[in-house]
PDB file of N, CA and C in Angstrom:
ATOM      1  N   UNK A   1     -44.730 222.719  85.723  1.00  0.00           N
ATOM      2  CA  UNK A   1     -44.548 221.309  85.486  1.00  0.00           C
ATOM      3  C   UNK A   1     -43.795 221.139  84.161  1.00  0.00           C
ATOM      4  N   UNK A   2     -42.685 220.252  84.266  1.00  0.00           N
ATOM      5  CA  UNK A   2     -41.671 220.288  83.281  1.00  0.00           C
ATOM      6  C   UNK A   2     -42.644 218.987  82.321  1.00  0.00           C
ATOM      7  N   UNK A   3     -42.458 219.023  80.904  1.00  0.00           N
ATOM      8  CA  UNK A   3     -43.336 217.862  80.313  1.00  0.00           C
ATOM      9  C   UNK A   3     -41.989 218.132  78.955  1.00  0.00           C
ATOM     10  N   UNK A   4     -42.219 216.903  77.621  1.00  0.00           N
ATOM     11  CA  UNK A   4     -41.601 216.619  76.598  1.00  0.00           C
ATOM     12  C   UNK A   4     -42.104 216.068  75.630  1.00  0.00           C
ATOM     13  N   UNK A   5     -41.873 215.958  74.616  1.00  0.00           N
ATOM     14  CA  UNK A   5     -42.306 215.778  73.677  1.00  0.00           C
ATOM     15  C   UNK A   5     -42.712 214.221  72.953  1.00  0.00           C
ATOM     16  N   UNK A   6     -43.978 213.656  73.044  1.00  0.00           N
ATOM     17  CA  UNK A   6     -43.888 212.344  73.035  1.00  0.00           C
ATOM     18  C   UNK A   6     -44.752 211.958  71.533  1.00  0.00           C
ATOM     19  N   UNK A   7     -43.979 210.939  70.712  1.00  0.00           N
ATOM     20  CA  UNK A   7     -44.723 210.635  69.523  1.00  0.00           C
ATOM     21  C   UNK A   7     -44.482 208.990  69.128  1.00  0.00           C
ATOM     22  N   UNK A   8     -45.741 208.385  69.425  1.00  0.00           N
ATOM     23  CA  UNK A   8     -45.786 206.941  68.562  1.00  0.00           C
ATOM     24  C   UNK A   8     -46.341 207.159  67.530  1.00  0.00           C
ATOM     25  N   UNK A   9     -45.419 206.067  66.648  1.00  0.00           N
ATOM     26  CA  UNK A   9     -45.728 205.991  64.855  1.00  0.00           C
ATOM     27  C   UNK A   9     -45.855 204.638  65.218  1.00  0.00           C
ATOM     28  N   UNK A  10     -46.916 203.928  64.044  1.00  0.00           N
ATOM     29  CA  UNK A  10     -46.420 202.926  63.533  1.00  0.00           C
ATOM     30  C   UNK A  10     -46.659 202.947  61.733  1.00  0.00           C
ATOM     31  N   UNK A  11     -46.228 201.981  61.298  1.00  0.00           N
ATOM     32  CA  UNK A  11     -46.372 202.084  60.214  1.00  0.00           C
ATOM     33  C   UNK A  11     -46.979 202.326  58.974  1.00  0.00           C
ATOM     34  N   UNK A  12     -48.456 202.675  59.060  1.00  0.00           N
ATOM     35  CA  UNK A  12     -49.811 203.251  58.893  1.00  0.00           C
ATOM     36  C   UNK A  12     -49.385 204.511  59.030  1.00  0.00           C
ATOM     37  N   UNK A  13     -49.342 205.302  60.299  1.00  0.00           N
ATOM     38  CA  UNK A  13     -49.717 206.682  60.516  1.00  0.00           C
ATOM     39  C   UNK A  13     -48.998 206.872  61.892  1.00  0.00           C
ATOM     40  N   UNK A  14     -49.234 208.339  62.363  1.00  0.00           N
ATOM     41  CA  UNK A  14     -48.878 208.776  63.786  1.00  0.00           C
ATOM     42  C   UNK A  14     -50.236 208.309  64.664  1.00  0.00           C
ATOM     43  N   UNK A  15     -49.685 207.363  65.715  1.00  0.00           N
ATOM     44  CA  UNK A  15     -51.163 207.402  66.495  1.00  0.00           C
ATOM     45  C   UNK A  15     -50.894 208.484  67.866  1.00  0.00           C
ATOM     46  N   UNK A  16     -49.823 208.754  68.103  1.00  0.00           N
ATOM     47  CA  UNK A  16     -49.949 209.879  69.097  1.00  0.00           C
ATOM     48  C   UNK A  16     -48.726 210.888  69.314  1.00  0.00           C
ATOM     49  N   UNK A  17     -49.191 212.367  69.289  1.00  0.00           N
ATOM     50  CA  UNK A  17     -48.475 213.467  69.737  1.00  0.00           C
ATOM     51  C   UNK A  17     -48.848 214.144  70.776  1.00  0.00           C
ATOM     52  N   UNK A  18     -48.348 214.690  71.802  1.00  0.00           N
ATOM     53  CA  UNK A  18     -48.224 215.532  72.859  1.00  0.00           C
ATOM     54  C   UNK A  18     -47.180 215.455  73.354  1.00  0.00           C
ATOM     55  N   UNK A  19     -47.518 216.676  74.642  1.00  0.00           N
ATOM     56  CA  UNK A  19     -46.266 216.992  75.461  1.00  0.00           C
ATOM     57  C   UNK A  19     -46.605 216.679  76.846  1.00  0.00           C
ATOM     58  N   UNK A  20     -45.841 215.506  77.584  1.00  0.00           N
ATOM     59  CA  UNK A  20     -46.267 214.626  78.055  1.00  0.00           C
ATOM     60  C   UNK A  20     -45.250 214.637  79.824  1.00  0.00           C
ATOM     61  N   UNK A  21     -45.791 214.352  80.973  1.00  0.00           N
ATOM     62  CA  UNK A  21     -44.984 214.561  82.193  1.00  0.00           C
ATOM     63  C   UNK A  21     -43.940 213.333  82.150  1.00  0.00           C
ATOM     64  N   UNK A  22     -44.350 212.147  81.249  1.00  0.00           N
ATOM     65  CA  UNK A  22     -43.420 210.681  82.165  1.00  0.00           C
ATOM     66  C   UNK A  22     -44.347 209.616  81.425  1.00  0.00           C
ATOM     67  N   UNK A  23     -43.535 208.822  80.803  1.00  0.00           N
ATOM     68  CA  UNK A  23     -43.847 207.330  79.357  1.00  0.00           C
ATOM     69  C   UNK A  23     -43.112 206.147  80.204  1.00  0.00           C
ATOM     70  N   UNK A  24     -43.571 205.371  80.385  1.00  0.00           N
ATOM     71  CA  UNK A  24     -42.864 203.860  80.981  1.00  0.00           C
ATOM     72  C   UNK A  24     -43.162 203.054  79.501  1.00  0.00           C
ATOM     73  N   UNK A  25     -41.871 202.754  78.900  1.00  0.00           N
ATOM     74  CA  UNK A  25     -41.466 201.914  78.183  1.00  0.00           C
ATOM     75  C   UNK A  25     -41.254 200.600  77.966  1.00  0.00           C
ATOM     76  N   UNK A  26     -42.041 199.226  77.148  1.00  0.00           N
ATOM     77  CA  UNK A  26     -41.298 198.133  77.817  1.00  0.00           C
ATOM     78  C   UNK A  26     -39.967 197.706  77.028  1.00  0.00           C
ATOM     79  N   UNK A  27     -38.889 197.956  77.277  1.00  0.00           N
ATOM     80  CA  UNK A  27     -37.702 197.952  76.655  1.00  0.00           C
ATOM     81  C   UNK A  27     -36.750 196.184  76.859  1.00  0.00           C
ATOM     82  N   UNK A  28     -36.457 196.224  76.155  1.00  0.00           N
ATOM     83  CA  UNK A  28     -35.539 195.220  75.307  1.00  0.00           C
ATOM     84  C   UNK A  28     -35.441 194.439  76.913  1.00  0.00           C
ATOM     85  N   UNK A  29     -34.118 195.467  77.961  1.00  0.00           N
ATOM     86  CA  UNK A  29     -33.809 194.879  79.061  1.00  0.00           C
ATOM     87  C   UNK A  29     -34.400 195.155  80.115  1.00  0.00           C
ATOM     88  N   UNK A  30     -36.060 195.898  79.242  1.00  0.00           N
ATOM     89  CA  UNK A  30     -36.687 195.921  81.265  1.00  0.00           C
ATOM     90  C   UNK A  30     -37.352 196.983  80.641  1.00  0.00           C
ATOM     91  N   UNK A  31     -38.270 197.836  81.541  1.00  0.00           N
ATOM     92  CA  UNK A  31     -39.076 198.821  81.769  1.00  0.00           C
ATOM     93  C   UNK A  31     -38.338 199.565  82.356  1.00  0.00           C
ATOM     94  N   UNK A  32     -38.157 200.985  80.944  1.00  0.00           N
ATOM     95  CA  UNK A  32     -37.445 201.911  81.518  1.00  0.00           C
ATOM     96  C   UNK A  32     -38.505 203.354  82.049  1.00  0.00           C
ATOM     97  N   UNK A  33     -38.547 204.266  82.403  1.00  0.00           N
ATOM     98  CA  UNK A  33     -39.507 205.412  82.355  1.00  0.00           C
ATOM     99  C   UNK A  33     -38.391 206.529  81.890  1.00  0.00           C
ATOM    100  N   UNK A  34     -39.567 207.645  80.805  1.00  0.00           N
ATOM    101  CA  UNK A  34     -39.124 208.911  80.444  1.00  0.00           C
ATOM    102  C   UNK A  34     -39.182 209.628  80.954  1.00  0.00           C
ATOM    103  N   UNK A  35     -38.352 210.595  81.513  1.00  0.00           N
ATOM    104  CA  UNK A  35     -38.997 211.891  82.464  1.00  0.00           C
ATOM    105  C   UNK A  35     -38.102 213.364  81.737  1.00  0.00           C
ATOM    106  N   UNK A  36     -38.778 214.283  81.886  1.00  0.00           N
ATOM    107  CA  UNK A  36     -37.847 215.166  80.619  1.00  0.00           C
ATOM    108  C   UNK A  36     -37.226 215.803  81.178  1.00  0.00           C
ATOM    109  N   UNK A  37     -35.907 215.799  80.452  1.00  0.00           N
ATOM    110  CA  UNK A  37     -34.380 215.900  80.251  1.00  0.00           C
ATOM    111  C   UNK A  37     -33.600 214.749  80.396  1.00  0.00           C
ATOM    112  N   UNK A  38     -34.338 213.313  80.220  1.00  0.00           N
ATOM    113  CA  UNK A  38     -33.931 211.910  80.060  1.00  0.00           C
ATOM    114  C   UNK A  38     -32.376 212.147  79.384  1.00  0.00           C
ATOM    115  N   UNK A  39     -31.415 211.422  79.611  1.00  0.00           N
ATOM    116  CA  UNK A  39     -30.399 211.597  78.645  1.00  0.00           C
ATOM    117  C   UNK A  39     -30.737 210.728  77.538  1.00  0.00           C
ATOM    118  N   UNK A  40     -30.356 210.988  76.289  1.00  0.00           N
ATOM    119  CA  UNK A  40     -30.461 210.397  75.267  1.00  0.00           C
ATOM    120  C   UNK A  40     -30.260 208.700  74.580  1.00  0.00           C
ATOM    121  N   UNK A  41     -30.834 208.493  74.459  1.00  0.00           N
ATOM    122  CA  UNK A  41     -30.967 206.596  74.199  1.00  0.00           C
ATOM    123  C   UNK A  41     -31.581 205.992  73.084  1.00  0.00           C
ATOM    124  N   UNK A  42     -31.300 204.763  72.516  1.00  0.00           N
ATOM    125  CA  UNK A  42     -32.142 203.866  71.727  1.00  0.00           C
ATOM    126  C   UNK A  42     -32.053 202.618  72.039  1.00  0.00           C
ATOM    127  N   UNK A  43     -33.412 202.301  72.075  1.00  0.00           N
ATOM    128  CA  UNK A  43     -33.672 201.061  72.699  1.00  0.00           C
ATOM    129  C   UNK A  43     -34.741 200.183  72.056  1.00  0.00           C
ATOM    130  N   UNK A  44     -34.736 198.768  71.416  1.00  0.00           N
ATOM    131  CA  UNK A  44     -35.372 197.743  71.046  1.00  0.00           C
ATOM    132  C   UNK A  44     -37.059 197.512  72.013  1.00  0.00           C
ATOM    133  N   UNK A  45     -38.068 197.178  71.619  1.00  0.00           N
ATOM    134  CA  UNK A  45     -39.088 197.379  72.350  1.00  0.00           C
ATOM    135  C   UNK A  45     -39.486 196.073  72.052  1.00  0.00           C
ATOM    136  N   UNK A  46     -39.647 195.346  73.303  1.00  0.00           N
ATOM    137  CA  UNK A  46     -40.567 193.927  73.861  1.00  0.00           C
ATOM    138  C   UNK A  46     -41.866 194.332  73.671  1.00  0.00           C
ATOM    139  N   UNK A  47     -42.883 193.169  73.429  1.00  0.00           N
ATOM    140  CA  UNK A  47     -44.493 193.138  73.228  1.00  0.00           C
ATOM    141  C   UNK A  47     -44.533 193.525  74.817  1.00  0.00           C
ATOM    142  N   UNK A  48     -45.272 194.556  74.955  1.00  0.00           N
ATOM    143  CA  UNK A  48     -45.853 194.872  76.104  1.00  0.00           C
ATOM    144  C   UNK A  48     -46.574 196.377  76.062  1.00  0.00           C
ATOM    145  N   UNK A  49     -47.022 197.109  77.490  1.00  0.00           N
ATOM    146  CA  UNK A  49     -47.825 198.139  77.588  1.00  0.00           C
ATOM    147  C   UNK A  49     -47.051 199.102  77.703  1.00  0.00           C
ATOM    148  N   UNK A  50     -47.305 200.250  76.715  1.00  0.00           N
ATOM    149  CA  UNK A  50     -46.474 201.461  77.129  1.00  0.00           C
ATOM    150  C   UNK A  50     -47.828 202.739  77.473  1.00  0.00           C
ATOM    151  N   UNK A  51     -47.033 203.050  79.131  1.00  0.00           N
ATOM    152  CA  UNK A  51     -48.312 204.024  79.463  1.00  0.00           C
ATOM    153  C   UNK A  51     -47.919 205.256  79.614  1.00  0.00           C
ATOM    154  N   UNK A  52     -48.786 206.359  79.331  1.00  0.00           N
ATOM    155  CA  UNK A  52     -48.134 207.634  79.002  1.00  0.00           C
ATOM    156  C   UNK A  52     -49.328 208.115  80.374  1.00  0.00           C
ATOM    157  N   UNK A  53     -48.281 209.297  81.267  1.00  0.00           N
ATOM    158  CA  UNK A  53     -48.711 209.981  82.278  1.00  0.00           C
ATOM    159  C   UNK A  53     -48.277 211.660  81.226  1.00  0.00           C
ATOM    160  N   UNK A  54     -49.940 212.171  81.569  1.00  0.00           N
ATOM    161  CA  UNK A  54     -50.114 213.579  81.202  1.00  0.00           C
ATOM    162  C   UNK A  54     -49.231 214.410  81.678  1.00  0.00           C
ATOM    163  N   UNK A  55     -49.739 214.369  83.446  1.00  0.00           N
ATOM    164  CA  UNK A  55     -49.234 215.361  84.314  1.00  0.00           C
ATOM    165  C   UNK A  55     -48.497 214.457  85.425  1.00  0.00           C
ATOM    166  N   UNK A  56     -47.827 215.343  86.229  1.00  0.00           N
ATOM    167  CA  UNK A  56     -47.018 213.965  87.296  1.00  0.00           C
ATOM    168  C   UNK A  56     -47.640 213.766  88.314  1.00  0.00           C
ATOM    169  N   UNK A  57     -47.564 212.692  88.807  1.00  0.00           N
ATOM    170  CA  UNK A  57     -48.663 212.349  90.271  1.00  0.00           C
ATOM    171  C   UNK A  57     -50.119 211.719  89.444  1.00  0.00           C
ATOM    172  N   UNK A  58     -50.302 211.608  88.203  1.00  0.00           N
ATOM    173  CA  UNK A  58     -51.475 211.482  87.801  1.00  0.00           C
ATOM    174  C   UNK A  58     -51.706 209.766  87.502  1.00  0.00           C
ATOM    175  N   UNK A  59     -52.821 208.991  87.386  1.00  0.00           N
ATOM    176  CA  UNK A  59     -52.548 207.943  86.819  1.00  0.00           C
ATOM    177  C   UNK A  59     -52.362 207.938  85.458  1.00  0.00           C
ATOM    178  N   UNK A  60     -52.066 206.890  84.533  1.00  0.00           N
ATOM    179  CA  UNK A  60     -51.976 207.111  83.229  1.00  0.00           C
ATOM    180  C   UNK A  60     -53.158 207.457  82.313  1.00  0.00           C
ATOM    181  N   UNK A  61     -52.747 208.305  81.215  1.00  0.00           N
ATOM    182  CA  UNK A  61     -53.602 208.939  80.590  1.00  0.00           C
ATOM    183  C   UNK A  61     -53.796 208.149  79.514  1.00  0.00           C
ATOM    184  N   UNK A  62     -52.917 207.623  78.994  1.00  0.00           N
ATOM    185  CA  UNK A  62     -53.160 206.516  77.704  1.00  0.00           C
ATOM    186  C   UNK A  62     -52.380 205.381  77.543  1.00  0.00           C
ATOM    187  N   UNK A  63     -53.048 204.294  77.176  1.00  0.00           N
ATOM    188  CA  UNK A  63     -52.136 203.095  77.529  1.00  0.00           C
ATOM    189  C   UNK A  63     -52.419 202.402  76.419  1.00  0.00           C
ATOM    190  N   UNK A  64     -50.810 201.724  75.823  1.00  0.00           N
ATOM    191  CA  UNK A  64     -51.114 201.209  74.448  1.00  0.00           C
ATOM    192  C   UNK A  64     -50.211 199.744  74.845  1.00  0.00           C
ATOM    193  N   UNK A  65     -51.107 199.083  73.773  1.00  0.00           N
ATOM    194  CA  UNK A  65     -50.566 197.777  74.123  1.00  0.00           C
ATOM    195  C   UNK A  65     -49.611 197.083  72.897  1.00  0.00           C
ATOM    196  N   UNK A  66     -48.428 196.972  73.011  1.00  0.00           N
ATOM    197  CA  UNK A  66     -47.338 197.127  71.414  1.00  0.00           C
ATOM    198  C   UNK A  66     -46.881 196.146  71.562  1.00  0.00           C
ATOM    199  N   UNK A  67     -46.572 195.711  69.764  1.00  0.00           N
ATOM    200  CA  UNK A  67     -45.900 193.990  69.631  1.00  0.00           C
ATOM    201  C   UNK A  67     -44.456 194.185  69.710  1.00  0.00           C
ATOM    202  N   UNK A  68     -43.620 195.366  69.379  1.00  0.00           N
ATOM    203  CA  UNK A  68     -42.442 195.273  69.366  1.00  0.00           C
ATOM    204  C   UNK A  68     -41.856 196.691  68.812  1.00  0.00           C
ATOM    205  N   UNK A  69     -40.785 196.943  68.591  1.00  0.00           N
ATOM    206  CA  UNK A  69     -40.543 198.122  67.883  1.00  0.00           C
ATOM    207  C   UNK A  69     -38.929 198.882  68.641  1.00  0.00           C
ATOM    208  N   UNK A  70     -39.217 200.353  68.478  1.00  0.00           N
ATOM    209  CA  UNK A  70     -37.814 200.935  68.268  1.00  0.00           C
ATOM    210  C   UNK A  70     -38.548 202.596  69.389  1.00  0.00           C
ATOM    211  N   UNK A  71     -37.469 202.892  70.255  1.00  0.00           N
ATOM    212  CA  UNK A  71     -37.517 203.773  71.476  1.00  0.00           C
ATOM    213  C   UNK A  71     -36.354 204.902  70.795  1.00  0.00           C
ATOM    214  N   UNK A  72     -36.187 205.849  70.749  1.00  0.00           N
ATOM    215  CA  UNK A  72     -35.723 206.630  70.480  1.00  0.00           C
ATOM    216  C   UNK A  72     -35.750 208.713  71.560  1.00  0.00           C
ATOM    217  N   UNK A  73     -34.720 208.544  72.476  1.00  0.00           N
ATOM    218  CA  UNK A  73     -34.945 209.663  73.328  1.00  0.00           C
ATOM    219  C   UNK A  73     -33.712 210.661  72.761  1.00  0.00           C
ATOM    220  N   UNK A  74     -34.667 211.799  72.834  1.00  0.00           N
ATOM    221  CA  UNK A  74     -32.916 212.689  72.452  1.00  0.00           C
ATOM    222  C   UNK A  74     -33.788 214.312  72.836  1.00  0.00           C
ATOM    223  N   UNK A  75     -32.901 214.843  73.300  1.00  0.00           N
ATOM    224  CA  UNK A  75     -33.119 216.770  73.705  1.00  0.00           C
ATOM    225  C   UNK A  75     -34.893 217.024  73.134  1.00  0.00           C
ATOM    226  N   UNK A  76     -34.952 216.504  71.936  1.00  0.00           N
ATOM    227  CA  UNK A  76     -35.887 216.953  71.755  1.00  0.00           C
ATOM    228  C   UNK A  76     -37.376 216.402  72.562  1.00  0.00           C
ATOM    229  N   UNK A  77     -37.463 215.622  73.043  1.00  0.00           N
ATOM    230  CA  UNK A  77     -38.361 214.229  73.375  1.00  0.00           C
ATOM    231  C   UNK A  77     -38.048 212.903  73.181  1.00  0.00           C
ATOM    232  N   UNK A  78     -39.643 211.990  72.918  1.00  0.00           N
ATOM    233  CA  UNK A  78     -39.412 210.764  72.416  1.00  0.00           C
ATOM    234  C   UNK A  78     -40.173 210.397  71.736  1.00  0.00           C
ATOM    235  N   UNK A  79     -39.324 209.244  70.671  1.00  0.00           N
ATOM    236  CA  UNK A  79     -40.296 208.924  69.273  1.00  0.00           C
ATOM    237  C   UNK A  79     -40.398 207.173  69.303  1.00  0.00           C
ATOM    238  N   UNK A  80     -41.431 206.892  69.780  1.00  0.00           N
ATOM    239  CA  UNK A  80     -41.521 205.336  69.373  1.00  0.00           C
ATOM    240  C   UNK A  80     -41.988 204.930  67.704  1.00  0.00           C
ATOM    241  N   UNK A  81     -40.946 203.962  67.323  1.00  0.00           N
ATOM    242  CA  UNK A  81     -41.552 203.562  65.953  1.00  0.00           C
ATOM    243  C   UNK A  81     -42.422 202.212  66.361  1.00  0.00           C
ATOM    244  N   UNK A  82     -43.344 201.853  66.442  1.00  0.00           N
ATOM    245  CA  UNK A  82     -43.925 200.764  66.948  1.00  0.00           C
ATOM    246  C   UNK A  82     -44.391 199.846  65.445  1.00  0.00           C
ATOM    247  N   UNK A  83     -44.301 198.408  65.993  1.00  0.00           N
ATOM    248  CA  UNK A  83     -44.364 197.532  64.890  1.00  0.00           C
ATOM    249  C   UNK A  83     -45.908 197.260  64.798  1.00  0.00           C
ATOM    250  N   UNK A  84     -46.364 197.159  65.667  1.00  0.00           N
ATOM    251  CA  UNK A  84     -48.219 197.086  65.733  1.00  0.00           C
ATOM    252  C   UNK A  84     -48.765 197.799  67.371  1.00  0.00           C
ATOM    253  N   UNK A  85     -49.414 198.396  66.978  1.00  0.00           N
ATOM    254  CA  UNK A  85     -50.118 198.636  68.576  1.00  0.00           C
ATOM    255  C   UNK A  85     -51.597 198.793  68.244  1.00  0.00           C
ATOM    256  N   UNK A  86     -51.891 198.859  69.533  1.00  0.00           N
ATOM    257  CA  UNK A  86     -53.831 198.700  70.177  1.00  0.00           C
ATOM    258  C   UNK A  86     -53.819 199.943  71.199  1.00  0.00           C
ATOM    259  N   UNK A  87     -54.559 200.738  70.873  1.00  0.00           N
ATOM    260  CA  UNK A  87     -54.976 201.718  72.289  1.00  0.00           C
ATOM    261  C   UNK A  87     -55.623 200.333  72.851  1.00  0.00           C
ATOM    262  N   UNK A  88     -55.726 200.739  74.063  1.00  0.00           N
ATOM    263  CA  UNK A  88     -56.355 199.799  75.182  1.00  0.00           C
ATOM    264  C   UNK A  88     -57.172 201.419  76.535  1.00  0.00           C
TER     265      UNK A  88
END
């Protein structure tokens, strides 16, 4: 199972690292999903839920609920800078 590298910050601290199957994003123009070897992107982040799947086929493993912020995908993974979030 192919997985990548997934990290939300917000401005406090890191609230999450792992290596992760697939992240649905709520992005600027829509809900995009990560799946690894995504091609590379940056993207503005709408108040909404971003849910992170462990393994694939699985339901989500952690689901955070964010006011806004900054998406960032590149070779290496992905790095959300988030402006406020809530585990939920």
């Amino acid at each position: 199972m192919a997985t990548f590298k997934f990290e939300l910050v917000s401005p406090e601290r890191m609230l999450a690292s792992a290596n992760v199957a697939m992240v649905v994003v709520p992005g600027a123009e829509g809900d995009f999903g990560v799946l690894p070897g995504h091609a590379p992107l940056m993207s503005t982040i709408r108040p909404g839920i971003i849910e992170v799947y462990a393994t694939e086929g699985s339901s989500p493993s952690a689901r955070y609920e964010i006011e806004g912020g900054f998406a960032e995908v590149t070779p290496e993974g992905l790095t959300i800078l988030a402006e406020a979030v809530t585990a939920i």
